[in-house]
Protein backbone atom coordinates (compact mmCIF):
# COMPACT_ATOMS: atom_id res chain seq x y z
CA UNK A 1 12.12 -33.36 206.34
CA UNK A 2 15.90 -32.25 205.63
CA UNK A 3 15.62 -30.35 208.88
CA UNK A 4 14.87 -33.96 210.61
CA UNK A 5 17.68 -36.05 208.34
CA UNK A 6 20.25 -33.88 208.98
CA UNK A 7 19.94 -33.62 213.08
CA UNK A 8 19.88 -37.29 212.67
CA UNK A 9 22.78 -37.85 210.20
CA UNK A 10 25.05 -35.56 212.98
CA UNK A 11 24.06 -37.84 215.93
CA UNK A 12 25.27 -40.73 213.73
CA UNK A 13 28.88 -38.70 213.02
CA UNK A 14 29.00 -38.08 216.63
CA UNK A 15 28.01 -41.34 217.66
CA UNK A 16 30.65 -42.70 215.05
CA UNK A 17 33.56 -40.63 217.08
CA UNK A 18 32.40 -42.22 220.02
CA UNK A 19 32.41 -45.80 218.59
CA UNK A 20 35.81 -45.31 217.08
CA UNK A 21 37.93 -42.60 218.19
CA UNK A 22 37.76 -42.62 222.22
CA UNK A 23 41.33 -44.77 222.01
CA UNK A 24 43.21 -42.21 220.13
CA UNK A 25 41.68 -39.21 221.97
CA UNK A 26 42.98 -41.33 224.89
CA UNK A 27 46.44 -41.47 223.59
CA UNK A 28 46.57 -37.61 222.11
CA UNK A 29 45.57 -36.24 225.87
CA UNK A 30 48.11 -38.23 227.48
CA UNK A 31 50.55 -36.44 225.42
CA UNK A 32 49.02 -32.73 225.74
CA UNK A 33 48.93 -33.66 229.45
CA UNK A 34 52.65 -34.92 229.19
CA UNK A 35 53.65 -31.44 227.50
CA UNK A 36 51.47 -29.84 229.93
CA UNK A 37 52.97 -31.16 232.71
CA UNK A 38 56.09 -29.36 231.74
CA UNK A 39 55.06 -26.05 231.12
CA UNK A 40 53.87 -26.62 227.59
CA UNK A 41 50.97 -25.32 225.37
CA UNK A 42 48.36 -27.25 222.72
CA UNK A 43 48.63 -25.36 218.96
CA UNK A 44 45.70 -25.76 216.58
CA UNK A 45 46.05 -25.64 213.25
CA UNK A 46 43.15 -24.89 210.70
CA UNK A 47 42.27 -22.94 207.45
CA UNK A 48 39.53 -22.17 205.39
CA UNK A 49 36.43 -23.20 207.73
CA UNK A 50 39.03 -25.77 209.59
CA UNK A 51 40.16 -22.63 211.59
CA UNK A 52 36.50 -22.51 213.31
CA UNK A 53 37.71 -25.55 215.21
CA UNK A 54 40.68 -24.33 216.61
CA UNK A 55 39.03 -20.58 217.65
CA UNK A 56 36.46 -22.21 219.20
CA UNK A 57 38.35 -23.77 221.74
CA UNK A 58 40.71 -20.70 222.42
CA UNK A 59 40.01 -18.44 225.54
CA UNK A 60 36.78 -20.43 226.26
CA UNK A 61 34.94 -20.89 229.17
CA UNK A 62 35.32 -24.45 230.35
CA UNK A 63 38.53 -24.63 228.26
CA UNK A 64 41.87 -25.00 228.68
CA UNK A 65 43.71 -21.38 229.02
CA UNK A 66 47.11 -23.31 227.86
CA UNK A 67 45.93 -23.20 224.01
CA UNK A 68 47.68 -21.13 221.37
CA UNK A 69 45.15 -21.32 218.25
CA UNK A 70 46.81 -20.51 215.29
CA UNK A 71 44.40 -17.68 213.28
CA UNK A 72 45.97 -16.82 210.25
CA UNK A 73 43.39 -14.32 208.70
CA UNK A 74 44.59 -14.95 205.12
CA UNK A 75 43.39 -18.20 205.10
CA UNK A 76 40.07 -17.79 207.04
CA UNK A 77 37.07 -17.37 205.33
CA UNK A 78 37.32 -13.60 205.47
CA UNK A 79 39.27 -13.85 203.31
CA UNK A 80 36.99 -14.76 200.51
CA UNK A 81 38.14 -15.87 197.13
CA UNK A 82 41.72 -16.15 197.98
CA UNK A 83 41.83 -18.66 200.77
CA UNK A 84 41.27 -21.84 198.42
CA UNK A 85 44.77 -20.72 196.52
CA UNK A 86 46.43 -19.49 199.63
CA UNK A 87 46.10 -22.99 201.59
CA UNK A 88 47.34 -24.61 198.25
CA UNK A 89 50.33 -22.59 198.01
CA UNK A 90 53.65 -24.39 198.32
CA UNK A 91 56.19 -22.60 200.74
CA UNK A 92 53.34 -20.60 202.32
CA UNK A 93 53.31 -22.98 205.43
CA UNK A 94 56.79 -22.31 206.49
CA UNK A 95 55.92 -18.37 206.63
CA UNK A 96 52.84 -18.97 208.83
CA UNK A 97 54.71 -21.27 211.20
CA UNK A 98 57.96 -18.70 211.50
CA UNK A 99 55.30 -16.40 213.67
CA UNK A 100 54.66 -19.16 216.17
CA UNK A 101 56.74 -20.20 219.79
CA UNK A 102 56.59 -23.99 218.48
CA UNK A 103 58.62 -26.31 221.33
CA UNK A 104 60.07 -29.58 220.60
CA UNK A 105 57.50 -31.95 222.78
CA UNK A 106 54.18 -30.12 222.50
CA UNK A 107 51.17 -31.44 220.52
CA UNK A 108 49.90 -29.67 217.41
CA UNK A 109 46.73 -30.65 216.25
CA UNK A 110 46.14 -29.71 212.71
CA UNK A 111 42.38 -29.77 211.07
CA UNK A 112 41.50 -30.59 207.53
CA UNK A 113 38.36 -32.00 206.33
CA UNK A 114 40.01 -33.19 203.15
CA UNK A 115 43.97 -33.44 203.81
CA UNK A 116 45.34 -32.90 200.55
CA UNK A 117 46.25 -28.86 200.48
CA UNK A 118 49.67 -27.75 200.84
CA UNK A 119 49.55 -25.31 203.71
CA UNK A 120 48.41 -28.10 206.48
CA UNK A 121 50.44 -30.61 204.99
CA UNK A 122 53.86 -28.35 205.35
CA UNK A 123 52.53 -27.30 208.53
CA UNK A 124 52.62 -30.96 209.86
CA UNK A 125 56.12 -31.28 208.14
CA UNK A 126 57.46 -28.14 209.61
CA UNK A 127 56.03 -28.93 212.85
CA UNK A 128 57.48 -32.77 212.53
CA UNK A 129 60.92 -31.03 212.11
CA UNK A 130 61.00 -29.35 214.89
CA UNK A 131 60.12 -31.80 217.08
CA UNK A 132 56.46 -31.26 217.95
CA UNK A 133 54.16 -34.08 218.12
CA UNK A 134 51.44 -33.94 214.83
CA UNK A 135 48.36 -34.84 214.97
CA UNK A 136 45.77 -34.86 212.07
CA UNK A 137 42.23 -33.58 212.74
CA UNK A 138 40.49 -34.80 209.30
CA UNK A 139 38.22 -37.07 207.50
CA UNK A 140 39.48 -39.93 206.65
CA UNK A 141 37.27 -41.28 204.05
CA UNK A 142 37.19 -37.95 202.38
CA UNK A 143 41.38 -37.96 202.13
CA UNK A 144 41.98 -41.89 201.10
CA UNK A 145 39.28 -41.02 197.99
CA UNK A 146 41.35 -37.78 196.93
CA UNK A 147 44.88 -37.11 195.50
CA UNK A 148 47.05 -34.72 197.23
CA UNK A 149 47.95 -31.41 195.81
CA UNK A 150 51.11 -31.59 197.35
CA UNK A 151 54.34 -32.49 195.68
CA UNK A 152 55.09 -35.19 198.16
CA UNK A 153 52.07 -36.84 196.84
CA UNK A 154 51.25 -37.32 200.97
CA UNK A 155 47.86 -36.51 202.26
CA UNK A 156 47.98 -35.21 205.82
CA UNK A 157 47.38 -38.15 207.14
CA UNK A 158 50.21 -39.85 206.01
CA UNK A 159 52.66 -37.58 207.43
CA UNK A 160 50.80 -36.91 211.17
CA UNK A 161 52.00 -38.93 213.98
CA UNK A 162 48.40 -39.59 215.18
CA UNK A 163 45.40 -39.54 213.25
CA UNK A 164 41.76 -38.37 214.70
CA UNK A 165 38.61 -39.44 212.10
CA UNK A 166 35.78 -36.76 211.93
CA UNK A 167 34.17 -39.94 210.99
CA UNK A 168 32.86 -37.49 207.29
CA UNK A 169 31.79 -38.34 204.30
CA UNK A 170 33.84 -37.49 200.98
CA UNK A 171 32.25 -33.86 199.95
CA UNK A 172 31.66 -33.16 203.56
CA UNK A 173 28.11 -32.45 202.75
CA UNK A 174 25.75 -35.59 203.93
CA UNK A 175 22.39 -34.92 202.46
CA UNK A 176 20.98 -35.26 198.84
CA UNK A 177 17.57 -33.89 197.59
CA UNK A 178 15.73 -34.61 194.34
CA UNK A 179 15.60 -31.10 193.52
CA UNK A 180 19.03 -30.85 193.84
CA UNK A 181 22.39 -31.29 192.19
CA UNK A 182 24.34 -30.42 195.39
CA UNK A 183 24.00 -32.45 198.82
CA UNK A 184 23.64 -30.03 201.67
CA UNK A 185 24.33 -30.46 205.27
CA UNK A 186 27.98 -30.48 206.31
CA UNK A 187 29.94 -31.58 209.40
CA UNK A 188 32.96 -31.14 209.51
CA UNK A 189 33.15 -28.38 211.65
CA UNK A 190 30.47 -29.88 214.56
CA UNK A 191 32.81 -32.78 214.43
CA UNK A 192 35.95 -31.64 214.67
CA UNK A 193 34.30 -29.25 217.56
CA UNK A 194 33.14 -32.36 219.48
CA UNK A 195 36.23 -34.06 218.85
CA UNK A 196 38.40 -31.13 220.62
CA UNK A 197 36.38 -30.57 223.52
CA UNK A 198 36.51 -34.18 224.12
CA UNK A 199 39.82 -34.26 223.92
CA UNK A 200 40.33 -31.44 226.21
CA UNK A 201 38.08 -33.04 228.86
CA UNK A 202 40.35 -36.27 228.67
CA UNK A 203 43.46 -34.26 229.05
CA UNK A 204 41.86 -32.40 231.97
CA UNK A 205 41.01 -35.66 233.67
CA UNK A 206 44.66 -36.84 232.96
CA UNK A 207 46.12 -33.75 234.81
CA UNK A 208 43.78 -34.10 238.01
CA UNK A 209 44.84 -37.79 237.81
CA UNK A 210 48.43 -36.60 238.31
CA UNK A 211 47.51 -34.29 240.78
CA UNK A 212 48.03 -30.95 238.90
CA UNK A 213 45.77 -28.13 239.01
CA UNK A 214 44.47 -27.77 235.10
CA UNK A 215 44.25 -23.58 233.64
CA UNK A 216 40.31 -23.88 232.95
CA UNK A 217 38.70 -20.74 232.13
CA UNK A 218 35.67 -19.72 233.87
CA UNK A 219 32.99 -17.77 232.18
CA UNK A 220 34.13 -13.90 232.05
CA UNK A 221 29.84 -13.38 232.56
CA UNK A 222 29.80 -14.96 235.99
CA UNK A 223 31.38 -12.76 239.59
CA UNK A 224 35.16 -13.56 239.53
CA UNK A 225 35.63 -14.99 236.10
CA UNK A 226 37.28 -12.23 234.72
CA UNK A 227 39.72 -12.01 237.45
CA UNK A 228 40.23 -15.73 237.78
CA UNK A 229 40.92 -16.15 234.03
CA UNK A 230 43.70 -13.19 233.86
CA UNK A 231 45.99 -14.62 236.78
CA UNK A 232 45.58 -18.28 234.37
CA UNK A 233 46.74 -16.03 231.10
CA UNK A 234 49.58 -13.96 233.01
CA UNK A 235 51.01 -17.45 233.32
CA UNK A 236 50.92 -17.96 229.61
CA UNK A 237 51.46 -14.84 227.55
CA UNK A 238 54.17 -15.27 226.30
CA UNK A 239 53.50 -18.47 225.12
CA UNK A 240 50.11 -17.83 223.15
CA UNK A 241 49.98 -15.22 220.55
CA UNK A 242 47.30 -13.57 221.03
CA UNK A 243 47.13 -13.00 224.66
C-alpha cells in the first residue's frame, strides 16, 4: 500500500538525519547558544513551502521564545502562482532582508529543498555580509543534481557556512506508482521540521549546560502558560517582528 511505503520511506529520512546529521546539529546549537548567550535571536529563512519550517517553530509550545521567523507572505504559498517567480527574482532578497533586526553573530538558518533560487541564495549572501552566521537547511542530493538559477552559478550550499542534509531525494517526492507519471509523497517539510526541533533541543541542553535559564514557551492551553510566555516575549519584542 502507498499509505504503508510512504510512513516507511519517512522513518528512513528521519533515521538518515539521525545517522548523519547529529554532528552538525551539534555544532549549529553551540553557535545559537553562543548568540544566545549574549542576548541574541535564531532567524529562519524559508519560501514557497520552506517557510512551513520556520513558522512552525515560532511562538511554539516547547520552543524557544528567542526565534524571529522570517514570513514573507509574497513568497508563501498564499501566494499562489507568483511565488515560483518571486523566489527567483534577482535583487528581491535584499528588500526582504532590509525589514529584519539582523546582528552580526546570530545564526540564520535558511531552508530550501532544492538550493538553486535566487531569493535564499541572496539571503545567505546578504546575511554573510553582515556578519551573521548562515546556515543551509536543504537537500543535498536534490541541489548537487541541479544548476543554480542564480548568476553566481552558487547553489545555497556553496555559499552557507554550515550545511544541514534533509537527507531528500532529487524531486522531493519519494514514491512512484505504475499508474502514474508523477511520484507522490514528499518530505521535505517533515524533515526540515525534525531537523529544527532537534536542533532546538540541542541548543536548549547547551544553555542549561552553561547554567542559563532557556525562554521555552509553555502551552498557552495549560493554567499559567499564557502569562508565563508574555513575561519570555516582553524580553524580546523588539527583537522579533512579529511580536
Amino acid at each position: 500500500m502507498l499509505m504503508n511505503e510512504y510512513l516507511n520511506q519517512v522513518l528512513n529520512v528521519i533515521d538518515s538525519i539521525s545517522r548523519s546529521q547529529k554532528e552538525t546539529i551539534q555544532r549549529v546549537a553551540s553557535k545559537i547558544a553562543d548568540s544566545i548567550m549574549k542576548g541574541g535571536v535564531l532567524h529562519l529563512f524559508g519560501s514557497g513551502h520552506s517557510h512551513m519550517v520556520a513558522e512552525d517553530a515560532f511562538n511554539r509550545a516547547g520552543g524557544l521564545v528567542c526565534i524571529n521567523a522570517m514570513l514573507e507572505p509574497s513568497l508563501m504559498e498564499i501566494n499562489v502562482g507568483r511565488t515560483s517567480m518571486l523566489e527567483r527574482l534577482h535583487g528581491y532578497a535584499k528588500v526582504i532582508v532590509s525589514g529584519y533586526d539582523l546582528r552580526p553573530g546570530e545564526t540564520i538558518i535558511i531552508v530550501s529543498n532544492s538550493g538553486i533560487n535566487a531569493v535564499p541564495i541572496e539571503v545567505a549572501l546578504e546575511c554573510k555580509e553582515r556578519g551573521l552566521h548562515v546556515v543551509a537547511l536543504t537537500s543535498l542530493q536534490h541541489s548537487s543534481e541541479e544548476c543554480s538559477r542564480h548568476s553566481s552559478g552558487k547553489r545555497l550550499f556553496e555559499v552557507a557556512d554550515e550545511v544541514l542534509d534533509n537527507c531528500g531525494v532529487p524531486g522531493d517526492a519519494m514514491l512512484a506508482h505504475e499508474k502514474l507519471t508523477n511520484k507522490i509523497g514528499p518530505s521535505s517539510t517533515i524533515a526540515g521540521i525534525v531537523i529544527i526541533q532537534t536542533l532546538i533541543c540541542a541548543v536548549v541542553e547547551q544553555l542549561l549546560e552553561r547554567g542559563a535559564a532557556p525562554p521555552v514557551f509553555r502551552s498557552g492551553n495549560i493554567s499559567g502558560g499564557e502569562e508565563h510566555n508574555q513575561g519570555l516575549i516582553d524580553g524580546y519584542k523588539e527583537r522579533i517582528r512579529y511580536y
